[in-house]
N, C-alpha and C. Protein backbone atom coordinates (compact mmCIF):
# COMPACT_ATOMS: atom_id res chain seq x y z
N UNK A 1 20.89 4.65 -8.74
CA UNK A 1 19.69 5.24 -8.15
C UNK A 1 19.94 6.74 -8.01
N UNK A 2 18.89 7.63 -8.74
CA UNK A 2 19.05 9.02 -8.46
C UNK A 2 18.73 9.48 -6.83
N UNK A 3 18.83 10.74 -6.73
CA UNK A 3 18.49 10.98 -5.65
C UNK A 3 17.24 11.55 -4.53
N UNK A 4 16.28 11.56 -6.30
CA UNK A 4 14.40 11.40 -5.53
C UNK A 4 14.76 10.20 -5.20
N UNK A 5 15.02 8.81 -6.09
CA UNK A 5 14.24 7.64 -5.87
C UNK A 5 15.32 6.94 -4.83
N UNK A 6 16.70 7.94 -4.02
CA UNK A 6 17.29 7.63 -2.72
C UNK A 6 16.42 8.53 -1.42
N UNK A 7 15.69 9.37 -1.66
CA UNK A 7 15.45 9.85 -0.60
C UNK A 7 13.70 9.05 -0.73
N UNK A 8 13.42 8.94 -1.53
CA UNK A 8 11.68 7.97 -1.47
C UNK A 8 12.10 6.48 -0.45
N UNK A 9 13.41 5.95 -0.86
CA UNK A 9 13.34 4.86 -0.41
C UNK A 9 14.16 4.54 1.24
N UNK A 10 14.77 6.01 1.20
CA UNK A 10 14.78 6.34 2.74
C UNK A 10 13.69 6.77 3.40
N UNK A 11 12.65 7.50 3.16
CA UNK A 11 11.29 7.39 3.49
C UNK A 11 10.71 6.30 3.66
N UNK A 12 10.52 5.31 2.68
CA UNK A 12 10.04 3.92 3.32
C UNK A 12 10.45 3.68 3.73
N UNK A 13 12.03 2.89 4.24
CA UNK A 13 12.57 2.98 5.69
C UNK A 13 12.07 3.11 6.37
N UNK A 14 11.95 4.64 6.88
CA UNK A 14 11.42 5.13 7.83
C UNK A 14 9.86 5.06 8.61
N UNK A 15 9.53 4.95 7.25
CA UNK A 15 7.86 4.67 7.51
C UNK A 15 7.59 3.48 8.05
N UNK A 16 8.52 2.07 7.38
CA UNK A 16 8.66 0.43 7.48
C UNK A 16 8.55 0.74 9.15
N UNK A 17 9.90 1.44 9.76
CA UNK A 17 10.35 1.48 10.84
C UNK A 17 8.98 1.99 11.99
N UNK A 18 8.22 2.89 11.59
CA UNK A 18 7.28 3.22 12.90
C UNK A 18 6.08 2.11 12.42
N UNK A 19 5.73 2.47 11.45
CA UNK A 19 4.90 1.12 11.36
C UNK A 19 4.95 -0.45 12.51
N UNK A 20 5.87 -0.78 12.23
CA UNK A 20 6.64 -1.79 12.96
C UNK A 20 6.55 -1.80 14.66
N UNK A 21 6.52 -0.12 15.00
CA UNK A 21 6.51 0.11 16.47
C UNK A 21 5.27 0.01 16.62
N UNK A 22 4.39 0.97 15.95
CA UNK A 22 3.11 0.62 16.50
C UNK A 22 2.64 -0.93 16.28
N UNK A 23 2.81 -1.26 15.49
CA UNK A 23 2.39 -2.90 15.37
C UNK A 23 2.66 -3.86 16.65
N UNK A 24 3.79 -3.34 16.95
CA UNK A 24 4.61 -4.00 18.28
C UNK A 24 3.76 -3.81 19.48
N UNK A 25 3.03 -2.43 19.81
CA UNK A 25 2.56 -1.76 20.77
C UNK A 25 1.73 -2.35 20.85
N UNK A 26 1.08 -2.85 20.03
CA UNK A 26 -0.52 -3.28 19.84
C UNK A 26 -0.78 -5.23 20.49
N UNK A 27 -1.89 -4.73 21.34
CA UNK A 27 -1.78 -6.52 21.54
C UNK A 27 -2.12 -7.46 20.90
N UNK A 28 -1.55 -8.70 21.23
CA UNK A 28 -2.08 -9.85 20.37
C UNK A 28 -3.19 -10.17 19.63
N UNK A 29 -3.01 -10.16 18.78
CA UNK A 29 -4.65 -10.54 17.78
C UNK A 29 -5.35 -8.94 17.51
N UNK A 30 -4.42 -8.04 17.42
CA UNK A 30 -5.84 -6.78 17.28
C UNK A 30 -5.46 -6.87 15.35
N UNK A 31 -6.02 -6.13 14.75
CA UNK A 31 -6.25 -6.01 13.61
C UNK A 31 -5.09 -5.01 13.14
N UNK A 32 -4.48 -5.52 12.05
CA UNK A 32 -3.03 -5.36 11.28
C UNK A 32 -3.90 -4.23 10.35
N UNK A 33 -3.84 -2.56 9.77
CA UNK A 33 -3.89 -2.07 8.84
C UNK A 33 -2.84 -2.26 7.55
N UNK A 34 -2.87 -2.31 6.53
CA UNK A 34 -2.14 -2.08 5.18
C UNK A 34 -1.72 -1.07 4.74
N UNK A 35 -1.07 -0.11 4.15
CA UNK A 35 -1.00 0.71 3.54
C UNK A 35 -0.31 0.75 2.20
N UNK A 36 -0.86 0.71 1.24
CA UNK A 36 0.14 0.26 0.13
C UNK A 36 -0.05 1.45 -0.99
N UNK A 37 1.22 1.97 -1.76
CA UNK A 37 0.65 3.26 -2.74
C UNK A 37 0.78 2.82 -3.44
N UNK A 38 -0.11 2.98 -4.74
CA UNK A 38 -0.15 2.31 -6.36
C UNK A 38 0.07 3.64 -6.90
N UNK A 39 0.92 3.53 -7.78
CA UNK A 39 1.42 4.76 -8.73
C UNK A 39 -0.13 4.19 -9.96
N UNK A 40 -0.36 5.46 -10.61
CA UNK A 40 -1.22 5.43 -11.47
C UNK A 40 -0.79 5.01 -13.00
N UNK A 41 0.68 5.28 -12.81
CA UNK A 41 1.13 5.16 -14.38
C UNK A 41 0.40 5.63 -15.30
N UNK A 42 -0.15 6.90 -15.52
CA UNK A 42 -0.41 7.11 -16.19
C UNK A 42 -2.19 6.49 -16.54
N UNK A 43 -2.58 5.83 -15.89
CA UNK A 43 -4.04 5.46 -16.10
C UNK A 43 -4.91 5.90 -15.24
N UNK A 44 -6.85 6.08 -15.49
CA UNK A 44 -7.36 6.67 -14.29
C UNK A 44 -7.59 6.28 -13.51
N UNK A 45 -7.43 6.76 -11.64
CA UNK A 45 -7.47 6.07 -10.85
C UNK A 45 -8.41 4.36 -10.80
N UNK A 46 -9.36 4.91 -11.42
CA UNK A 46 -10.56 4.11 -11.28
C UNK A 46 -9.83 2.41 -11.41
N UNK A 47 -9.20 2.53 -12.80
CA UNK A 47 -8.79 1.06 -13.58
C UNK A 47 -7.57 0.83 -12.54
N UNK A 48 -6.88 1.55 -11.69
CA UNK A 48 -5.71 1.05 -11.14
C UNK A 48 -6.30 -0.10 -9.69
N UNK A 49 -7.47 1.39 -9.29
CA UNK A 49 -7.90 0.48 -8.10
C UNK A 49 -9.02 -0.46 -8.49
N UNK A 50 -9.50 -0.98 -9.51
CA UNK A 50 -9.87 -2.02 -10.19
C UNK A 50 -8.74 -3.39 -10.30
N UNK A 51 -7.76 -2.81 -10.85
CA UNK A 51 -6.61 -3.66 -11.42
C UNK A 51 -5.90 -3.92 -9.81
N UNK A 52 -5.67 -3.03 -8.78
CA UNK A 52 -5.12 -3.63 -7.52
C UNK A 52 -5.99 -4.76 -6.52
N UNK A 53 -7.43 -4.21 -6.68
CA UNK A 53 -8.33 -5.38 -5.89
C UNK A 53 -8.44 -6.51 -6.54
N UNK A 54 -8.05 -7.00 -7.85
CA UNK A 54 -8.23 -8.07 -8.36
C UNK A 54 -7.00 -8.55 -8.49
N UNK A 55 -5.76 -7.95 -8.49
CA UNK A 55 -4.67 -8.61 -8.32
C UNK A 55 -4.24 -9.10 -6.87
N UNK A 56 -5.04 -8.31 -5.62
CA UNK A 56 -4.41 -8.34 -4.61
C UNK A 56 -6.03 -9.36 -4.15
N UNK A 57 -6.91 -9.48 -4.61
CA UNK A 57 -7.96 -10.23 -3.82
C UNK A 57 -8.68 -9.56 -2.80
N UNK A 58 -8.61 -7.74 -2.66
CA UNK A 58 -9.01 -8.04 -1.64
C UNK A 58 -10.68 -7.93 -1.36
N UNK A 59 -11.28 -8.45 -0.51
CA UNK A 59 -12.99 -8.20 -0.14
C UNK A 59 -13.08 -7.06 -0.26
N UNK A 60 -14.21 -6.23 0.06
CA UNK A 60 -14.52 -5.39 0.41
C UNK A 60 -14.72 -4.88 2.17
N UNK A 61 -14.64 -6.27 2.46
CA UNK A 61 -15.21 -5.88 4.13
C UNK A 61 -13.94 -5.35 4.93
N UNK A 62 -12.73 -5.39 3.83
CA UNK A 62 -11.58 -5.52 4.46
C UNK A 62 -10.49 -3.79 4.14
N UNK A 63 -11.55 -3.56 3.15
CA UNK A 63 -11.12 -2.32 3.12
C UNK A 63 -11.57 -0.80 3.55
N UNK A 64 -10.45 -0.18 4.53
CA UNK A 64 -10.90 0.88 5.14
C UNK A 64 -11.23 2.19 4.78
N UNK A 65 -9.89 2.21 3.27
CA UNK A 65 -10.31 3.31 2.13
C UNK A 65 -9.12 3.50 0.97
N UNK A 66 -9.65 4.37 0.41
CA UNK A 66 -8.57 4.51 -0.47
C UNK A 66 -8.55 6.55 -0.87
N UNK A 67 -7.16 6.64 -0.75
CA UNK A 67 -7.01 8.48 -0.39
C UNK A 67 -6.06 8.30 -2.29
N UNK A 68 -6.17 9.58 -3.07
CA UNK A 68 -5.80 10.49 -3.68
C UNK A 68 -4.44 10.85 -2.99
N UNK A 69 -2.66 11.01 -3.76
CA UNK A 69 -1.80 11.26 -3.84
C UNK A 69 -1.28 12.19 -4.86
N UNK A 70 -1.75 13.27 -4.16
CA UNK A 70 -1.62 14.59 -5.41
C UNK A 70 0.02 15.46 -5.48
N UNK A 71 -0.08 15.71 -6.95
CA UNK A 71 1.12 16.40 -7.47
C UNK A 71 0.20 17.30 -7.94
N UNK A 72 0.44 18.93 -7.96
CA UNK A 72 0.17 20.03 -8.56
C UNK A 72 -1.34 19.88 -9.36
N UNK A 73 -2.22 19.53 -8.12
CA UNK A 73 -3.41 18.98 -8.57
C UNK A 73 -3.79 18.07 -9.48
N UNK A 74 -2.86 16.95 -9.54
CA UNK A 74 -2.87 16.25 -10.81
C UNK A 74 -2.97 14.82 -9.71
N UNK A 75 -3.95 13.55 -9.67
CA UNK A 75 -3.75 12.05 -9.08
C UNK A 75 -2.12 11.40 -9.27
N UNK A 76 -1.70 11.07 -8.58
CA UNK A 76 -0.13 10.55 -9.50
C UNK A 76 -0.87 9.28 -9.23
N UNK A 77 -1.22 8.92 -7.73
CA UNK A 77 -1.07 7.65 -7.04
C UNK A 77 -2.63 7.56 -5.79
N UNK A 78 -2.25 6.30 -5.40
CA UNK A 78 -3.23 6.17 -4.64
C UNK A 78 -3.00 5.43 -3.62
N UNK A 79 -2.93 5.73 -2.00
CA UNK A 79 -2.84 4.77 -0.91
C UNK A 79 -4.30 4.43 -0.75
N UNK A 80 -3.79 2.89 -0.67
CA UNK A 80 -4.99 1.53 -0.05
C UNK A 80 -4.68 0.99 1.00
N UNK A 81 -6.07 1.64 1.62
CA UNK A 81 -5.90 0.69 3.24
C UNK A 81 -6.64 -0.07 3.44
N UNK A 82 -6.13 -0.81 4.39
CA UNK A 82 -6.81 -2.32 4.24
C UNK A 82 -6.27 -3.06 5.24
N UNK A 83 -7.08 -4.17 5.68
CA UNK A 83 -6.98 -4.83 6.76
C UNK A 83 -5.91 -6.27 6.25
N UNK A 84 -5.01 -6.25 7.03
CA UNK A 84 -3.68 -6.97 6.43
C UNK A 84 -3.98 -8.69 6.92
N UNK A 85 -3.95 -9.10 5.84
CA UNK A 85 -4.07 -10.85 6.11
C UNK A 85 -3.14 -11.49 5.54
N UNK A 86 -2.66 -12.87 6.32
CA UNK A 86 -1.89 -13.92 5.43
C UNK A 86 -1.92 -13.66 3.61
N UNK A 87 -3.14 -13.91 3.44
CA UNK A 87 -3.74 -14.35 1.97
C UNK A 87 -3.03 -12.67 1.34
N UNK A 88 -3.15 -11.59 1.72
CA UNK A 88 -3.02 -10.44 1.26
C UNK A 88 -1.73 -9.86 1.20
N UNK A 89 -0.93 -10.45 1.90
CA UNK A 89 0.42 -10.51 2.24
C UNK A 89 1.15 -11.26 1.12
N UNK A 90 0.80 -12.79 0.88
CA UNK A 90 1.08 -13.27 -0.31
C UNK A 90 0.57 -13.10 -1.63
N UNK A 91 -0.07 -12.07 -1.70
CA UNK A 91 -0.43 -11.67 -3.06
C UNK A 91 0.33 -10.25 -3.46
N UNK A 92 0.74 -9.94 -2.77
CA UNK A 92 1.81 -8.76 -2.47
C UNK A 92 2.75 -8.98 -2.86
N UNK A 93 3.28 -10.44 -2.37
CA UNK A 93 4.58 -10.76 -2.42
C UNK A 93 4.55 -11.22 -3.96
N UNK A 94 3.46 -12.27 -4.38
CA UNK A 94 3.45 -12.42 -6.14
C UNK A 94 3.90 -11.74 -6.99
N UNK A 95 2.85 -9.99 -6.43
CA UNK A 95 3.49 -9.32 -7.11
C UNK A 95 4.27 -8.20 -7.13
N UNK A 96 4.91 -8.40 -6.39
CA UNK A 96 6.73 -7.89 -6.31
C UNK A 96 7.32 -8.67 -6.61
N UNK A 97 6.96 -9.92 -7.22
CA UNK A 97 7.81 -11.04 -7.25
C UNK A 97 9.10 -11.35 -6.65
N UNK A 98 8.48 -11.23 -5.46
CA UNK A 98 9.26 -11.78 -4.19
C UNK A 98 8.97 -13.63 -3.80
N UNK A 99 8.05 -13.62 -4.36
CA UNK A 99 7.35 -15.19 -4.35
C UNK A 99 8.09 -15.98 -5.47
């Protein structure tokens, strides 16, 4: 592992880590947000967040938005937020193939 893709994944860490607190803070039953970044690979946003709601299932009622991840004015990526469910959780896991 070079040392962008050691300091990106000490960032998630970190991010995993407050995430986690506020989740904790929060009382029983309130509503879980998502945050997940899709690299574009190279395709336009449009087909990625096409290709993520149909891989990941999710409704529409469930999503809060989706933000632009810019490099030198260029899209690389895209965070999706979204309201975190069982069902959405395991479609996550499919595909990370962690399942």
């Amino acid at each position: 592992m070079g040392w962008l893709e050691d300091l990106q994944a000490r960032g998630q860490q970190q991010l995993a880590g407050m995430m986690a607190q506020v989740y904790d803070s929060l009382p029983p039953g309130a509503p879980r947000a998502f945050v997940d970044q899709v690299p574009l690979q190279g395709r336009p946003a449009e087909v990625m967040i096409a290709w993520y709601v149909g891989v990941i299932g999710l409704r529409p009622e469930d999503v809060y938005g989706i933000l632009p991840i810019q490099s030198n004015d260029i899209t690389i990526a895209i965070k999706v937020v979204y309201l975190d469910k069982p069902e959405y959780a395991a479609a996550r896991a499919r595909l990370t193939g962690a399942v």
